[in-house]
N, C-alpha and C. Protein backbone atom coordinates (compact mmCIF):
# COMPACT_ATOMS: atom_id res chain seq x y z
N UNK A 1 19.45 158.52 -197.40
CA UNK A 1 18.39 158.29 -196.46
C UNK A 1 17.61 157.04 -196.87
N UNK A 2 17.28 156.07 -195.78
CA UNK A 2 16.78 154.82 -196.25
C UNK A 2 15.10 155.33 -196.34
N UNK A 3 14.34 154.87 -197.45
CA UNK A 3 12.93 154.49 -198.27
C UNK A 3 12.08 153.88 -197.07
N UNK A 4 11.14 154.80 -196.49
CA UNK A 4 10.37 154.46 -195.35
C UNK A 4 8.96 153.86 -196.13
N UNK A 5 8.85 153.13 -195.55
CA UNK A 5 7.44 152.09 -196.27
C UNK A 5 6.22 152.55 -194.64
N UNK A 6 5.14 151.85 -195.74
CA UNK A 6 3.81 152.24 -194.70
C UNK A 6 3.72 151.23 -194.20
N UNK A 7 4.40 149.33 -194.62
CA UNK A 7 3.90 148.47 -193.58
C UNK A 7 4.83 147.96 -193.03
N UNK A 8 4.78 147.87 -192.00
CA UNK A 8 6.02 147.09 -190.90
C UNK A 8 6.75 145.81 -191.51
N UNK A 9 8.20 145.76 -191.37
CA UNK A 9 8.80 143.94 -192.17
C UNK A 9 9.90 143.82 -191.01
N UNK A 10 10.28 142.84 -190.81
CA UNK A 10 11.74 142.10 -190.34
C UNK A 10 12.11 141.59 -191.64
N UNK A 11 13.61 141.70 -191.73
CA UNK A 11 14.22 141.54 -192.84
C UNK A 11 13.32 141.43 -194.59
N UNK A 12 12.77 142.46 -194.49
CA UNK A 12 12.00 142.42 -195.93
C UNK A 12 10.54 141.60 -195.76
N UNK A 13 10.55 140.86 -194.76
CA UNK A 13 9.00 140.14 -194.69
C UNK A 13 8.16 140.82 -193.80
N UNK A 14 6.68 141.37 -194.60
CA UNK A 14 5.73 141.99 -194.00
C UNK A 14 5.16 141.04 -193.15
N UNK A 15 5.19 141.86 -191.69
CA UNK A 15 4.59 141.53 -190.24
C UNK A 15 2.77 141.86 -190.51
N UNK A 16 2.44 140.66 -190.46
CA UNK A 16 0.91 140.24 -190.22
C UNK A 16 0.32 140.80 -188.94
N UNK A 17 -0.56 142.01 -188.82
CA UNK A 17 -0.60 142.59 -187.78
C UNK A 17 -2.81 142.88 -187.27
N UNK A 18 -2.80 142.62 -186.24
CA UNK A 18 -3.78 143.11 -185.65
C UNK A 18 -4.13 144.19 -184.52
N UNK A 19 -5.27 145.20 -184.46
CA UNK A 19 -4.83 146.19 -183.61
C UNK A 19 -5.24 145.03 -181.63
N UNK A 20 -4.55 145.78 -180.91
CA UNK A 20 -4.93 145.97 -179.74
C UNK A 20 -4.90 146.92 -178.52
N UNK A 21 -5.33 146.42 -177.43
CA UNK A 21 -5.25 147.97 -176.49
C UNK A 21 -5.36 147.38 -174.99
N UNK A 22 -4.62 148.14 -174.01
CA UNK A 22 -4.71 147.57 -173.03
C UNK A 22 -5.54 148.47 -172.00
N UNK A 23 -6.27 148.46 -171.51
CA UNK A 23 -7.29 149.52 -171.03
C UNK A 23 -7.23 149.36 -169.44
N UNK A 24 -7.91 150.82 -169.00
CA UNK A 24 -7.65 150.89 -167.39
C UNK A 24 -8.96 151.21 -166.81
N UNK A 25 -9.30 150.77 -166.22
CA UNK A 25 -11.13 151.14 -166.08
C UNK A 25 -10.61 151.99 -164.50
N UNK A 26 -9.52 152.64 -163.71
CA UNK A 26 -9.45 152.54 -162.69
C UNK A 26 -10.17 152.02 -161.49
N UNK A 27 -10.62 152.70 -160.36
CA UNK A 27 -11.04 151.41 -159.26
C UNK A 27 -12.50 151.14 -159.54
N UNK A 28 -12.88 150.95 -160.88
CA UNK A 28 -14.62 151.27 -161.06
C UNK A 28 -15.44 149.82 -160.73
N UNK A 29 -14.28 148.84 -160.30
CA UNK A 29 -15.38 147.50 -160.29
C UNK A 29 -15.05 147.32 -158.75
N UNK A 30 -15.86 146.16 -158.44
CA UNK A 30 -15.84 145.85 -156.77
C UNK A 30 -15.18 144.30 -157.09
N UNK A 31 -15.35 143.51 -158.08
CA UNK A 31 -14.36 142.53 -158.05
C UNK A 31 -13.20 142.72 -158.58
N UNK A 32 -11.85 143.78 -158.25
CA UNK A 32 -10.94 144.11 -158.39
C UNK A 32 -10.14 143.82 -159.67
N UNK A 33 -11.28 144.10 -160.81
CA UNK A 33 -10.93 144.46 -162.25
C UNK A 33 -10.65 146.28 -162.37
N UNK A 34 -9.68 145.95 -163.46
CA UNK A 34 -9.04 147.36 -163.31
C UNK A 34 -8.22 147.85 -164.58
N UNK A 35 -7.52 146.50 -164.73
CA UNK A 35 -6.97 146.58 -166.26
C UNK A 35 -6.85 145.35 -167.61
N UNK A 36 -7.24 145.12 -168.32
CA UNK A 36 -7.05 144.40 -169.38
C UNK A 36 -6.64 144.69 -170.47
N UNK A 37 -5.69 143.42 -171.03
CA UNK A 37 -5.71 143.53 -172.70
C UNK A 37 -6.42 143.17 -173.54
N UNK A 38 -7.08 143.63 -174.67
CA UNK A 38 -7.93 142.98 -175.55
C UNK A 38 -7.19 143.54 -177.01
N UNK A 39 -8.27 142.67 -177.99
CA UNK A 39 -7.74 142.92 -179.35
C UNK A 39 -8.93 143.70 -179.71
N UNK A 40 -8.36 144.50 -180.84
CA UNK A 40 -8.88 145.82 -180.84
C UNK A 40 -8.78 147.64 -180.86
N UNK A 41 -9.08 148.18 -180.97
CA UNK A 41 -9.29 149.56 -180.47
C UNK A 41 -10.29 149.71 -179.66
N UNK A 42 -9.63 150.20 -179.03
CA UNK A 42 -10.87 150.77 -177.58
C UNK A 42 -10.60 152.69 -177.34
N UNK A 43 -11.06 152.84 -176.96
CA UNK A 43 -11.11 154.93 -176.85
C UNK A 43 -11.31 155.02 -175.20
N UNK A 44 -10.92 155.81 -174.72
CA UNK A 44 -10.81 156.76 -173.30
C UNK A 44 -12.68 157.23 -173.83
N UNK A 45 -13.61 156.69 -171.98
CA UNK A 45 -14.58 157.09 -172.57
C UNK A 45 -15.67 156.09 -172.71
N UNK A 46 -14.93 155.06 -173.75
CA UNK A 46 -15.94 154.39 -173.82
C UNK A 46 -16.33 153.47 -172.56
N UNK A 47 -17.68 152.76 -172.88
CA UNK A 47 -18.31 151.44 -172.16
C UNK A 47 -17.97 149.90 -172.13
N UNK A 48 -17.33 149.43 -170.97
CA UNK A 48 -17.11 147.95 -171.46
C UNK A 48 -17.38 146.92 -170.15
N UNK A 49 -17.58 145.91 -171.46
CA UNK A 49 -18.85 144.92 -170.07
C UNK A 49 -17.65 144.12 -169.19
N UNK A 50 -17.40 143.96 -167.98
CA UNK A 50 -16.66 143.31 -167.28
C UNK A 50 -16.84 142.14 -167.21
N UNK A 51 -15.21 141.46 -167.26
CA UNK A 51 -15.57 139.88 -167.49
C UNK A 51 -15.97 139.17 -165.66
N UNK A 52 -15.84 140.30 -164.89
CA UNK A 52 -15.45 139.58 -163.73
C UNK A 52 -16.89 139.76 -162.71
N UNK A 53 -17.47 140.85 -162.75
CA UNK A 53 -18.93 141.48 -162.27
C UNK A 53 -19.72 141.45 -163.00
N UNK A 54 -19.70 141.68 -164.40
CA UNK A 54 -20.86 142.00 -165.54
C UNK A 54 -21.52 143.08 -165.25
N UNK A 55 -21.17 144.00 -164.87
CA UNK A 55 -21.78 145.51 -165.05
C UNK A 55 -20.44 145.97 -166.21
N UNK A 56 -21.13 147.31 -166.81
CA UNK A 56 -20.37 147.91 -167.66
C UNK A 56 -19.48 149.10 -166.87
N UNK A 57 -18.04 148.86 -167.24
CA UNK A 57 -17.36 150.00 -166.42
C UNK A 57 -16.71 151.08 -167.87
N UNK A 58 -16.11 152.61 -167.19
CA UNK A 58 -16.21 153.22 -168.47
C UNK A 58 -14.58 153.22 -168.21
N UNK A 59 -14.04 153.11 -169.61
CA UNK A 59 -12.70 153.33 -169.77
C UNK A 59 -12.18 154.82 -169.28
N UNK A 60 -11.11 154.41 -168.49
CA UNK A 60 -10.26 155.88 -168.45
C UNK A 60 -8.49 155.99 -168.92
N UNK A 61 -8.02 154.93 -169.32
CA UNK A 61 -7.34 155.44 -170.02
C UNK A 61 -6.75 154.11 -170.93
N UNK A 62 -6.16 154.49 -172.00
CA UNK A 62 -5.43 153.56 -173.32
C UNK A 62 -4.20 153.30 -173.60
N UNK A 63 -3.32 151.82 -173.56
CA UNK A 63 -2.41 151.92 -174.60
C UNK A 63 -2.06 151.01 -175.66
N UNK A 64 -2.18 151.76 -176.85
CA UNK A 64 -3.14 151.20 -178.40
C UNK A 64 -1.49 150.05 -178.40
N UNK A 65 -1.62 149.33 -179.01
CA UNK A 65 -0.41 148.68 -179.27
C UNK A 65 -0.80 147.49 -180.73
N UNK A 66 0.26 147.05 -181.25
CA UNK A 66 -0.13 145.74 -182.52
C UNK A 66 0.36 144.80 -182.17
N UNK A 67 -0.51 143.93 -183.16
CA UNK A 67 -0.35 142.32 -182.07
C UNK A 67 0.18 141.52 -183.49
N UNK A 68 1.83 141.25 -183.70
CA UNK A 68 2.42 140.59 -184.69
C UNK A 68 1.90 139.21 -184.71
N UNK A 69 1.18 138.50 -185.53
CA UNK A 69 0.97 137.09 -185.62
C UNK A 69 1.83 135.90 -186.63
N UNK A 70 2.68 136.45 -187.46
CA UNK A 70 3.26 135.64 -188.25
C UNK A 70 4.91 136.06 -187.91
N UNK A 71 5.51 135.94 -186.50
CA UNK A 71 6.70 135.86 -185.87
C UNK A 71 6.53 134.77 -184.90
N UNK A 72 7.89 134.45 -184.84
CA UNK A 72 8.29 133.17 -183.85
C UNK A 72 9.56 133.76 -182.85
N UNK A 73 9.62 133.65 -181.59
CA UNK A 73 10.54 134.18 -181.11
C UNK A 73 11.18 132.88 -180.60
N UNK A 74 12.50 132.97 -180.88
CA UNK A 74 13.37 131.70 -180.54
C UNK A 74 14.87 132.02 -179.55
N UNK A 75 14.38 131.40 -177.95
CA UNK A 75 15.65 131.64 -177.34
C UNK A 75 16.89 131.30 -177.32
C-alpha cells in the first residue's frame, strides 16, 4: 500500500496551495449577482458585501476548493 502524506505533490514536488470558495448568494441581489469565486473560506450563512449593488447578501450555499500557485499548465 502506497505512504499517504498530509500535503499534496506532483511528482514528489509540494503544491503551494491557497484556500478558496465559490459561493451562491441565490436571487438575493437586483443587479443579477448570484455567484462568485473568491479566495478564501466562506460558510453557508454568512454575510457578504456585493461587488455589484453594495448591499450585503447572505450566502446560501459553498464549494470550498484550493487554488495551486506554483504549477504551469502546458498545452
Amino acid at each position: 500500500m502506497a505512504e499517504k502524506t498530509s500535503a499534496p505533490s506532483i511528482d514528489g514536488v509540494p503544491l503551494d496551495l491557497s484556500p478558496g470558495t465559490i459561493i451562491d448568494v441565490g436571487d438575493a441581489c437586483d443587479q443579477d449577482f448570484t455567484t462568485d469565486m473568491r479566495r478564501g473560506r466562506y460558510d453557508m450563512g454568512e454575510w457578504i458585501r456585493c461587488p455589484d449593488c453594495g448591499q450585503e447578501h447572505q450566502i446560501v450555499s459553498v464549494t470550498r476548493f484550493d487554488i495551486v500557485h506554483n504549477i504551469r499548465v502546458v498545452s
